[in-house]
PDB file of N, CA and C in Angstrom:
ATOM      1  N   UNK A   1       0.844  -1.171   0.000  1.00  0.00           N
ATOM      2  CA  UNK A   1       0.000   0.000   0.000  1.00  0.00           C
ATOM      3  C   UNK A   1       0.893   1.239   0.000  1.00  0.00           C
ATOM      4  N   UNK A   2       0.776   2.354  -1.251  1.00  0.00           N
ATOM      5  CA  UNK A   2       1.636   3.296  -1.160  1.00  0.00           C
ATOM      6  C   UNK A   2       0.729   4.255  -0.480  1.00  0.00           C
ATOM      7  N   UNK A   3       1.810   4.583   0.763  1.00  0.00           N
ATOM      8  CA  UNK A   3       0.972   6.347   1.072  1.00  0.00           C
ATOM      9  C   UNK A   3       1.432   7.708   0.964  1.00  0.00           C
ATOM     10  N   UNK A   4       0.599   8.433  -0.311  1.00  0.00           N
ATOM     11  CA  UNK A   4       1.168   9.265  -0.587  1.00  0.00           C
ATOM     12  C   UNK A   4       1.393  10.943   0.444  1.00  0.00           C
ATOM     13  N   UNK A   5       2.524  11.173   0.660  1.00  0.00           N
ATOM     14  CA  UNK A   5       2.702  12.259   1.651  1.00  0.00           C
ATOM     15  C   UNK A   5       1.556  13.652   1.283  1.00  0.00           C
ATOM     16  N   UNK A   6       0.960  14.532   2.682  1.00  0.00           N
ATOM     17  CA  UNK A   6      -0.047  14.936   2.842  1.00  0.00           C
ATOM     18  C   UNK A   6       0.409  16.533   1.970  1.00  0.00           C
ATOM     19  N   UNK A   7      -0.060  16.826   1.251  1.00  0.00           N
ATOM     20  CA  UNK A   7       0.229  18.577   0.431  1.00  0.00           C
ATOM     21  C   UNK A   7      -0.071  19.662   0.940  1.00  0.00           C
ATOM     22  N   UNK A   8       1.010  20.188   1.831  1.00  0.00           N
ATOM     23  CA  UNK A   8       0.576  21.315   2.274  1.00  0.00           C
ATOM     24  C   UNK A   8       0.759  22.557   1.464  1.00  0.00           C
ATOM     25  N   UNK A   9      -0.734  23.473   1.396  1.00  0.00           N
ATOM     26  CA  UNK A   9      -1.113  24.212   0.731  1.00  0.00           C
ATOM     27  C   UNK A   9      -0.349  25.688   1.271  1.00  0.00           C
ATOM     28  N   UNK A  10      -0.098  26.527   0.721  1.00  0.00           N
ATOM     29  CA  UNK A  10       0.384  27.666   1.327  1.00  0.00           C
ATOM     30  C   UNK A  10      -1.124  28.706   2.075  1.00  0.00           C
ATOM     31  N   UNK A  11      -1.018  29.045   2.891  1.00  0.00           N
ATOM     32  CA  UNK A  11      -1.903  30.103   3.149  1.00  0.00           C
ATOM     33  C   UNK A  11      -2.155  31.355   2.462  1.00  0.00           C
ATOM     34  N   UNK A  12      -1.023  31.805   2.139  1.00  0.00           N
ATOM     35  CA  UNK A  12      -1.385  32.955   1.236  1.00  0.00           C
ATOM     36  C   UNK A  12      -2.241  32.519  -0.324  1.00  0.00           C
ATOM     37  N   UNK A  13      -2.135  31.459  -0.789  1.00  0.00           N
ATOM     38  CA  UNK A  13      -2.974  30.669  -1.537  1.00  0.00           C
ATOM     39  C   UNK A  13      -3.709  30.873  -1.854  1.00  0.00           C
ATOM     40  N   UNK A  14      -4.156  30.286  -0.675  1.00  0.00           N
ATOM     41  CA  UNK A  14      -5.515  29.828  -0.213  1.00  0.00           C
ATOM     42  C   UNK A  14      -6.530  31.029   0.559  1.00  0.00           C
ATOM     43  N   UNK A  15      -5.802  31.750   0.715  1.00  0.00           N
ATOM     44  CA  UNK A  15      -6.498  33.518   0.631  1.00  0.00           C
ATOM     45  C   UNK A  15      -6.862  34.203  -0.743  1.00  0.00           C
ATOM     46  N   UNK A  16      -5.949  33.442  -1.432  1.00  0.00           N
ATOM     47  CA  UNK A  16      -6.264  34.418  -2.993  1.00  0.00           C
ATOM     48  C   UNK A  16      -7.045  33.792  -4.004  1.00  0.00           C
ATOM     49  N   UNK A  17      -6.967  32.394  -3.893  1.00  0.00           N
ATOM     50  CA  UNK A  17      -8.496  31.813  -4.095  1.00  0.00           C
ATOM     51  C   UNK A  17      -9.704  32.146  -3.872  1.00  0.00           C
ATOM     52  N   UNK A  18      -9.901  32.078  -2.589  1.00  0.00           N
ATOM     53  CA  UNK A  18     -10.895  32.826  -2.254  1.00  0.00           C
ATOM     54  C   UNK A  18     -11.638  33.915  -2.511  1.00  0.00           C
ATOM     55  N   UNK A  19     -10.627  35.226  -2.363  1.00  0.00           N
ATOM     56  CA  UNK A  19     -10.922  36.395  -2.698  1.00  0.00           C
ATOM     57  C   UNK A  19     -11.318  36.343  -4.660  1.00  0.00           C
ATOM     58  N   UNK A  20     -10.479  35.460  -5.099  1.00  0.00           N
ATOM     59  CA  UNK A  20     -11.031  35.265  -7.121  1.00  0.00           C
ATOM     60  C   UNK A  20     -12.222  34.719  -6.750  1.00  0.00           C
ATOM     61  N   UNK A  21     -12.780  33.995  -6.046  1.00  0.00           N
ATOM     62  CA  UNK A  21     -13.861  32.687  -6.229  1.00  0.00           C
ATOM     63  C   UNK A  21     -14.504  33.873  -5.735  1.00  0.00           C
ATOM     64  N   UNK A  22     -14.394  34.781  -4.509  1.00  0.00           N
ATOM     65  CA  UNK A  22     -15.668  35.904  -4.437  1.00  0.00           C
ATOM     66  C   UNK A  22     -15.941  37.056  -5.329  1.00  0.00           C
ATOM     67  N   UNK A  23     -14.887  37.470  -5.683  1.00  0.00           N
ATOM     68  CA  UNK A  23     -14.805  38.555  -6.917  1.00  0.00           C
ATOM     69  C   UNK A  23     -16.262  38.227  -8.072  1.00  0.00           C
ATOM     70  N   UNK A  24     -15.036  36.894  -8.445  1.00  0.00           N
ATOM     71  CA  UNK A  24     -16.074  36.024  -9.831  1.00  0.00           C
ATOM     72  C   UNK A  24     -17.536  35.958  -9.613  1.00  0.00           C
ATOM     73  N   UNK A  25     -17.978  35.918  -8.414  1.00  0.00           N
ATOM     74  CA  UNK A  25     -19.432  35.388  -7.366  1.00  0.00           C
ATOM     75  C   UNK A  25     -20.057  36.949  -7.805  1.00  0.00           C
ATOM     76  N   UNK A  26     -19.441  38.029  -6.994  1.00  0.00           N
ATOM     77  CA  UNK A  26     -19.620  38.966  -6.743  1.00  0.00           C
ATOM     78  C   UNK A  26     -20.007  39.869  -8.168  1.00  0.00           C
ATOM     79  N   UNK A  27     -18.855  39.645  -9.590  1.00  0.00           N
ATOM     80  CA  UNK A  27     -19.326  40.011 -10.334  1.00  0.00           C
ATOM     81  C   UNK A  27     -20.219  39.649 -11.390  1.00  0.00           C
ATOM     82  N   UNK A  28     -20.929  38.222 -10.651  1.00  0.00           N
ATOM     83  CA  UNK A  28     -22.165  37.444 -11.490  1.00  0.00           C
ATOM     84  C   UNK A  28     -23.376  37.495 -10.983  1.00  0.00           C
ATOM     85  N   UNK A  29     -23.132  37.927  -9.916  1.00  0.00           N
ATOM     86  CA  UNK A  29     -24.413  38.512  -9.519  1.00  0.00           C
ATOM     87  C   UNK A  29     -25.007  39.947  -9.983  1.00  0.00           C
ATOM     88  N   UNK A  30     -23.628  40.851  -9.616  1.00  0.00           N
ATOM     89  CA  UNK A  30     -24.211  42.162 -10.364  1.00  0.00           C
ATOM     90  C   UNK A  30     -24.417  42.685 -11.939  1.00  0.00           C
ATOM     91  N   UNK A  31     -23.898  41.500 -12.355  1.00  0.00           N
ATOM     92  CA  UNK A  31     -24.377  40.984 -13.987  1.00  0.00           C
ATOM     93  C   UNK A  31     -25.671  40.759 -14.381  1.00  0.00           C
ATOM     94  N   UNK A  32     -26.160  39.540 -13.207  1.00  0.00           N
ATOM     95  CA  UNK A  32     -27.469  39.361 -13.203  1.00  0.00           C
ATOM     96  C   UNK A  32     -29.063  40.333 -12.738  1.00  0.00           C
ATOM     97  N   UNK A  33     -28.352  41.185 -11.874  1.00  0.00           N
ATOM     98  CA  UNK A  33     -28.667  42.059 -11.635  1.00  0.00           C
ATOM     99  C   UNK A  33     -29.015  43.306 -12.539  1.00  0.00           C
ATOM    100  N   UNK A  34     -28.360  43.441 -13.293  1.00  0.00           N
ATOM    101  CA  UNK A  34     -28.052  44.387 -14.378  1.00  0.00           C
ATOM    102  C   UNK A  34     -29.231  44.068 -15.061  1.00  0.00           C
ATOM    103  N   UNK A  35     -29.074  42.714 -16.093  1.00  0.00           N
ATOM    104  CA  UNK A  35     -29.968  42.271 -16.788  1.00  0.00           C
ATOM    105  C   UNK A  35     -31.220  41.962 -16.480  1.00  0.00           C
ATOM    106  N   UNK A  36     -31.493  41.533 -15.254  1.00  0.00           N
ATOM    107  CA  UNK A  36     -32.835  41.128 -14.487  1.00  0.00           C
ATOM    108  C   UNK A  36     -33.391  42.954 -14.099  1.00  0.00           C
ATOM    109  N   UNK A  37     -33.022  43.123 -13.664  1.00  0.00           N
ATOM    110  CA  UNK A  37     -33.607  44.674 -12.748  1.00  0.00           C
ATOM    111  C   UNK A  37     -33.356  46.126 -13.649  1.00  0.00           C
ATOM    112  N   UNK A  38     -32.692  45.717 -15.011  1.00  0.00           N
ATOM    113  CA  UNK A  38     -32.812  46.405 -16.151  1.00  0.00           C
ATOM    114  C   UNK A  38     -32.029  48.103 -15.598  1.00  0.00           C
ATOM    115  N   UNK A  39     -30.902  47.947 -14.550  1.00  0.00           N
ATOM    116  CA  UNK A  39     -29.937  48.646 -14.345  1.00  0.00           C
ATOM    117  C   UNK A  39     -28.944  48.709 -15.043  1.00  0.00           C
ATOM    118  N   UNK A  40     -27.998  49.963 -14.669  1.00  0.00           N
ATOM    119  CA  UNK A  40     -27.008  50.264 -14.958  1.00  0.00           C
ATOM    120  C   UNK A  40     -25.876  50.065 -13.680  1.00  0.00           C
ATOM    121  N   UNK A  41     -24.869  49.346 -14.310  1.00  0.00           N
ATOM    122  CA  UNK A  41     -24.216  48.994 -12.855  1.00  0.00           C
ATOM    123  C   UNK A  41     -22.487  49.372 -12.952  1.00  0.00           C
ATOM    124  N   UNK A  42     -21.312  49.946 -12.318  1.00  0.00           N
ATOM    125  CA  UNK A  42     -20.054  50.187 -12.624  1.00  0.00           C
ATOM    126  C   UNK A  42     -19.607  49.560 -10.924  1.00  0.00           C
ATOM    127  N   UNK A  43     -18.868  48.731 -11.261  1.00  0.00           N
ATOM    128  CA  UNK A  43     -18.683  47.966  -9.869  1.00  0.00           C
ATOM    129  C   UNK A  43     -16.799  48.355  -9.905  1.00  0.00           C
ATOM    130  N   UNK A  44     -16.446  49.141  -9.091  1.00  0.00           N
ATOM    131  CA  UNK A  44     -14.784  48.967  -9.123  1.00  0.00           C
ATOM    132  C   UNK A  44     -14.450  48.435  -7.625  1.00  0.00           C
ATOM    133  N   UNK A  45     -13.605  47.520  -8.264  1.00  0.00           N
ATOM    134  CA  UNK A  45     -12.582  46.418  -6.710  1.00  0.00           C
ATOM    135  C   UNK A  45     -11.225  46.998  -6.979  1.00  0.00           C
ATOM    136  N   UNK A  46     -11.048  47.532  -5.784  1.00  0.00           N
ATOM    137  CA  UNK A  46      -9.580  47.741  -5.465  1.00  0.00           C
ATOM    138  C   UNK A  46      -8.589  47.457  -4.377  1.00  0.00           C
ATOM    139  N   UNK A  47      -7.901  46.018  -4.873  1.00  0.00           N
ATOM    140  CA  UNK A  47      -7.280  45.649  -3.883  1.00  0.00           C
ATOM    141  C   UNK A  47      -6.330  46.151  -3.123  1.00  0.00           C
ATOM    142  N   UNK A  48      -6.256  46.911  -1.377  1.00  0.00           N
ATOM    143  CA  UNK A  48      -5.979  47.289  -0.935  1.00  0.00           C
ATOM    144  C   UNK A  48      -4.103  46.969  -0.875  1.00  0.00           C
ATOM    145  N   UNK A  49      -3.845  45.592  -0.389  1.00  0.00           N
ATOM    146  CA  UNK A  49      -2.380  45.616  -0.927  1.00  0.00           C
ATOM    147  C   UNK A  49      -2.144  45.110  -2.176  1.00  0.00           C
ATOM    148  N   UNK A  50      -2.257  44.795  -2.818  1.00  0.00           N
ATOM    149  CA  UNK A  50      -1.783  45.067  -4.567  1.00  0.00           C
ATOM    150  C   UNK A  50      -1.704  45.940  -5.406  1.00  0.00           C
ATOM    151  N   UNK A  51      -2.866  46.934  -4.941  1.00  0.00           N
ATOM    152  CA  UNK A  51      -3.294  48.178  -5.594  1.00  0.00           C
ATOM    153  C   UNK A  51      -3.887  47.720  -7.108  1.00  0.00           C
ATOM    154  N   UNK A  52      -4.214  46.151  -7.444  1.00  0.00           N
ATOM    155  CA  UNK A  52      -4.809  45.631  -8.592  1.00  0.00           C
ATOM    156  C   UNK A  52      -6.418  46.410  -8.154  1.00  0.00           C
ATOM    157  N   UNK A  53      -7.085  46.756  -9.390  1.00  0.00           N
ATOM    158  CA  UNK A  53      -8.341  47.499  -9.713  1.00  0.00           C
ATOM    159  C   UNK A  53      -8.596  46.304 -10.781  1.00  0.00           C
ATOM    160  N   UNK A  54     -10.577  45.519 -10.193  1.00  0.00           N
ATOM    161  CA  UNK A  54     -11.071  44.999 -11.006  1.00  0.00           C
ATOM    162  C   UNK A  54     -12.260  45.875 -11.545  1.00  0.00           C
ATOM    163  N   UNK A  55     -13.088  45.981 -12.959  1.00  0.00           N
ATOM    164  CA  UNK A  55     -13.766  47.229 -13.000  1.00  0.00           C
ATOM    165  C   UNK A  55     -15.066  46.280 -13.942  1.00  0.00           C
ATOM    166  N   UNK A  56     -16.514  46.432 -13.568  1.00  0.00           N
ATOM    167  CA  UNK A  56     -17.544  46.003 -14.377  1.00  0.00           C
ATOM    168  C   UNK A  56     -18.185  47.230 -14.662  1.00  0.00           C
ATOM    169  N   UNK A  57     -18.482  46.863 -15.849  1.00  0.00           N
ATOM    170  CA  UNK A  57     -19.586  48.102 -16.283  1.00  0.00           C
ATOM    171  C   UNK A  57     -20.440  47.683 -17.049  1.00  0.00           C
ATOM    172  N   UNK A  58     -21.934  47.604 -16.847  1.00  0.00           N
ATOM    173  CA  UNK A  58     -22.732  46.995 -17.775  1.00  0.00           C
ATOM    174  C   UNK A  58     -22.966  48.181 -18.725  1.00  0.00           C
ATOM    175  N   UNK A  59     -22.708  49.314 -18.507  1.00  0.00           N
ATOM    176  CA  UNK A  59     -23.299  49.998 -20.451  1.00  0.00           C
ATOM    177  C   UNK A  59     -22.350  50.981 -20.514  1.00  0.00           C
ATOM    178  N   UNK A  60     -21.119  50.351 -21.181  1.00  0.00           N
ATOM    179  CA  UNK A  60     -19.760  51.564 -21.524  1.00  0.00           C
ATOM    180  C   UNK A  60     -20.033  52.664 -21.742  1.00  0.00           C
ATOM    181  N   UNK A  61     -21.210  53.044 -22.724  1.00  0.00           N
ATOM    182  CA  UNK A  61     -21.440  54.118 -23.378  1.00  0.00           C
ATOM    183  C   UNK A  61     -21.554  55.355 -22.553  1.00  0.00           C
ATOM    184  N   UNK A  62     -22.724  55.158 -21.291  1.00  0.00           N
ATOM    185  CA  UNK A  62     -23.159  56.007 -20.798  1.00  0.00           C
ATOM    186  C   UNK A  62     -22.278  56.427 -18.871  1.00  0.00           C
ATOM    187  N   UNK A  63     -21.826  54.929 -18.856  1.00  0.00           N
ATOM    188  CA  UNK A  63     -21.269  55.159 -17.750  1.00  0.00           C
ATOM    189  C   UNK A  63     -19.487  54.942 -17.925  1.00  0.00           C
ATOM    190  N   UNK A  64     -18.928  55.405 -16.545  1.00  0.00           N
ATOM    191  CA  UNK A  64     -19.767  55.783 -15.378  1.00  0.00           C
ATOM    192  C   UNK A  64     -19.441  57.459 -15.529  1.00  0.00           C
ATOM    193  N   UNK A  65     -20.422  57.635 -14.544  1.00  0.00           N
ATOM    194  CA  UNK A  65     -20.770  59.134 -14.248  1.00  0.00           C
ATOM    195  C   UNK A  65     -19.402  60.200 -13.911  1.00  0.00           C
ATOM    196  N   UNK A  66     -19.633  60.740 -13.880  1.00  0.00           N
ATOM    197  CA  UNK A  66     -18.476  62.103 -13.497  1.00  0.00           C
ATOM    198  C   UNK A  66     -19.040  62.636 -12.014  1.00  0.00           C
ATOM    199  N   UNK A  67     -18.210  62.641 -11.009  1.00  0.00           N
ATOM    200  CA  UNK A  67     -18.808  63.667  -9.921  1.00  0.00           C
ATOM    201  C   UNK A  67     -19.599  64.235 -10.081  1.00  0.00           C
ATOM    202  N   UNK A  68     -19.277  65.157 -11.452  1.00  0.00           N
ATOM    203  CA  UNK A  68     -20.538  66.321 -11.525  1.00  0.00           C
ATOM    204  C   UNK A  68     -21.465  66.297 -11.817  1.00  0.00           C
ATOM    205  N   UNK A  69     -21.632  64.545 -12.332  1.00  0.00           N
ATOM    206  CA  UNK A  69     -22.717  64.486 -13.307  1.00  0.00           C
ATOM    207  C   UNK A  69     -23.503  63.702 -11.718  1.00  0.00           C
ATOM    208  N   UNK A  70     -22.880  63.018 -11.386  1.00  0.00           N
ATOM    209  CA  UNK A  70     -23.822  62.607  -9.943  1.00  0.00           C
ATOM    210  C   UNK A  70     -24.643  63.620  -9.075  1.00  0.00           C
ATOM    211  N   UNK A  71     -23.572  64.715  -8.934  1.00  0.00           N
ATOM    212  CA  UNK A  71     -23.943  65.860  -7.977  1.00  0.00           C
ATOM    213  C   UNK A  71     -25.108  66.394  -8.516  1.00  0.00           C
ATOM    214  N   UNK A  72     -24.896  67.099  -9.738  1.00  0.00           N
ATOM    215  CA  UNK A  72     -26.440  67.341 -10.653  1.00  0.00           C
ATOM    216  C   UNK A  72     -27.459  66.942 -10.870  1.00  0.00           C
ATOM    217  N   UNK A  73     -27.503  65.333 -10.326  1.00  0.00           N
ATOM    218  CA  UNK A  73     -28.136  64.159 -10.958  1.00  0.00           C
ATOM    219  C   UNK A  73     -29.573  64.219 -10.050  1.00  0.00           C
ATOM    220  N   UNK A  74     -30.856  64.391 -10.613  1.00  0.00           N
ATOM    221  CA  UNK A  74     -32.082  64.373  -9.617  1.00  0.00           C
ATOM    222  C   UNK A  74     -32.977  63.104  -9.610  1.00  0.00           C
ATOM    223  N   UNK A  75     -33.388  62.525  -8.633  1.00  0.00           N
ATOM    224  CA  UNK A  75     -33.486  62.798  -7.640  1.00  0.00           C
ATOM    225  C   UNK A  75     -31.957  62.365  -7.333  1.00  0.00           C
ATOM    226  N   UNK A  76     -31.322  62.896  -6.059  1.00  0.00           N
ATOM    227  CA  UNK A  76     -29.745  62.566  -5.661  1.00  0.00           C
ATOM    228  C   UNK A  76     -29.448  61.099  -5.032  1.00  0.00           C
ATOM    229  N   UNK A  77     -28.206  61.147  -5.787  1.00  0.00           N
ATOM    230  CA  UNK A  77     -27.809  59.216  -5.858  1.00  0.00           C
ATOM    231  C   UNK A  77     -27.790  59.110  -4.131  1.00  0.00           C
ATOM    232  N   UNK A  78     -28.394  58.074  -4.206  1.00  0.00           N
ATOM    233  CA  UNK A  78     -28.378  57.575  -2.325  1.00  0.00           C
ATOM    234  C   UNK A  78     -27.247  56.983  -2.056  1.00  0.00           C
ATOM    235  N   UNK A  79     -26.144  57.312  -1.234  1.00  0.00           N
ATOM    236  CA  UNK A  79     -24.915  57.090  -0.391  1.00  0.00           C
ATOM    237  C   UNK A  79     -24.773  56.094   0.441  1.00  0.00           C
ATOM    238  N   UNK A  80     -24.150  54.773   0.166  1.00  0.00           N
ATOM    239  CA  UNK A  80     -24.446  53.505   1.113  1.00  0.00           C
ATOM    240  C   UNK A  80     -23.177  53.066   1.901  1.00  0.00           C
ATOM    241  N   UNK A  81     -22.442  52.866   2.636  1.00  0.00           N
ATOM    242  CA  UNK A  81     -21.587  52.480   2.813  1.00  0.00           C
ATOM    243  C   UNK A  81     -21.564  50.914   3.076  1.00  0.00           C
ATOM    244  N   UNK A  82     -20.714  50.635   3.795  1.00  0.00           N
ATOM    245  CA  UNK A  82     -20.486  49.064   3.759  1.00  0.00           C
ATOM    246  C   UNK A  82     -21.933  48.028   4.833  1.00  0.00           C
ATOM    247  N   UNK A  83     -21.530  49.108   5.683  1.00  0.00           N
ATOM    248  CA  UNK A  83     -22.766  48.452   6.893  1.00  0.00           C
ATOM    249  C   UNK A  83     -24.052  48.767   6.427  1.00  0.00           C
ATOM    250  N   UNK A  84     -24.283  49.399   5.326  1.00  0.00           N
ATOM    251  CA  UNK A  84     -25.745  49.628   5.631  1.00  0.00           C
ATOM    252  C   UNK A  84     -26.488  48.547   4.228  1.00  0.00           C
ATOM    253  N   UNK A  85     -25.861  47.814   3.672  1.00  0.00           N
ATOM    254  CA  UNK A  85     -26.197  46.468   3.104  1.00  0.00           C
ATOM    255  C   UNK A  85     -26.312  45.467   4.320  1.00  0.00           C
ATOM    256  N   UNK A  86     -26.157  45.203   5.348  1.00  0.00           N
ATOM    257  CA  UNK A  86     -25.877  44.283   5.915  1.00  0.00           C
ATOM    258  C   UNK A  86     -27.807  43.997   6.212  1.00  0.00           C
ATOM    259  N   UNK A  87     -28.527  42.959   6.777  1.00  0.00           N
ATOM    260  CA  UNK A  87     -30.161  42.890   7.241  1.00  0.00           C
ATOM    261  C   UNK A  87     -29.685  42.955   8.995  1.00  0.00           C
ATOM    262  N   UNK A  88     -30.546  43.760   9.522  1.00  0.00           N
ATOM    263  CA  UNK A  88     -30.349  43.763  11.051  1.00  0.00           C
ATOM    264  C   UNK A  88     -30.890  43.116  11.391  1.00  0.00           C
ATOM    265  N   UNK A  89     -30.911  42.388  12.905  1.00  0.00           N
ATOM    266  CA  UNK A  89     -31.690  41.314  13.708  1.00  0.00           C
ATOM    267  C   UNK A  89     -32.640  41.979  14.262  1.00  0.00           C
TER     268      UNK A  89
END
């Protein structure tokens, strides 16, 4: 019976897997989103230590906006930060 020795995976790895496998997640949903809910969507990821920028945009043409064009923009774009996606108990 051969037993083959156990593969240890690196951790840093196995962090960056992850973070692709959520990205990929992350930008198939707001794909679906796009197309289902008949939005316009510009999603930018910017990885804090790499400084790599991932960027979706469902309609090149028109987006994305300019500051000024937000600021001008009526009724005014609603401001979300991270916590306020979360559902409270």
């Amino acid at each position: 019976m051969d037993v083959q020795p156990k593969v240890r995976t690196n951790p840093a790895d196995t962090v960056n897997q992850k973070a692709r496998r959520r990205r990929k997640s992350l930008f198939k949903k707001a794909s679906a989103y796009s197309s289902e809910c008949n939005a316009d969507i510009h999603l930018v990821l910017r990885m804090k230590k790499s400084g790599k920028i991932f960027v979706l945009t469902s309609n090149t043409k028109d987006w994305p906006l300019s500051q000024y064009q937000l600021k001008s923009y009526h009724p005014k774009p609603i401001q979300m930060s991270l916590g306020d996606g979360e559902s409270k108990p």
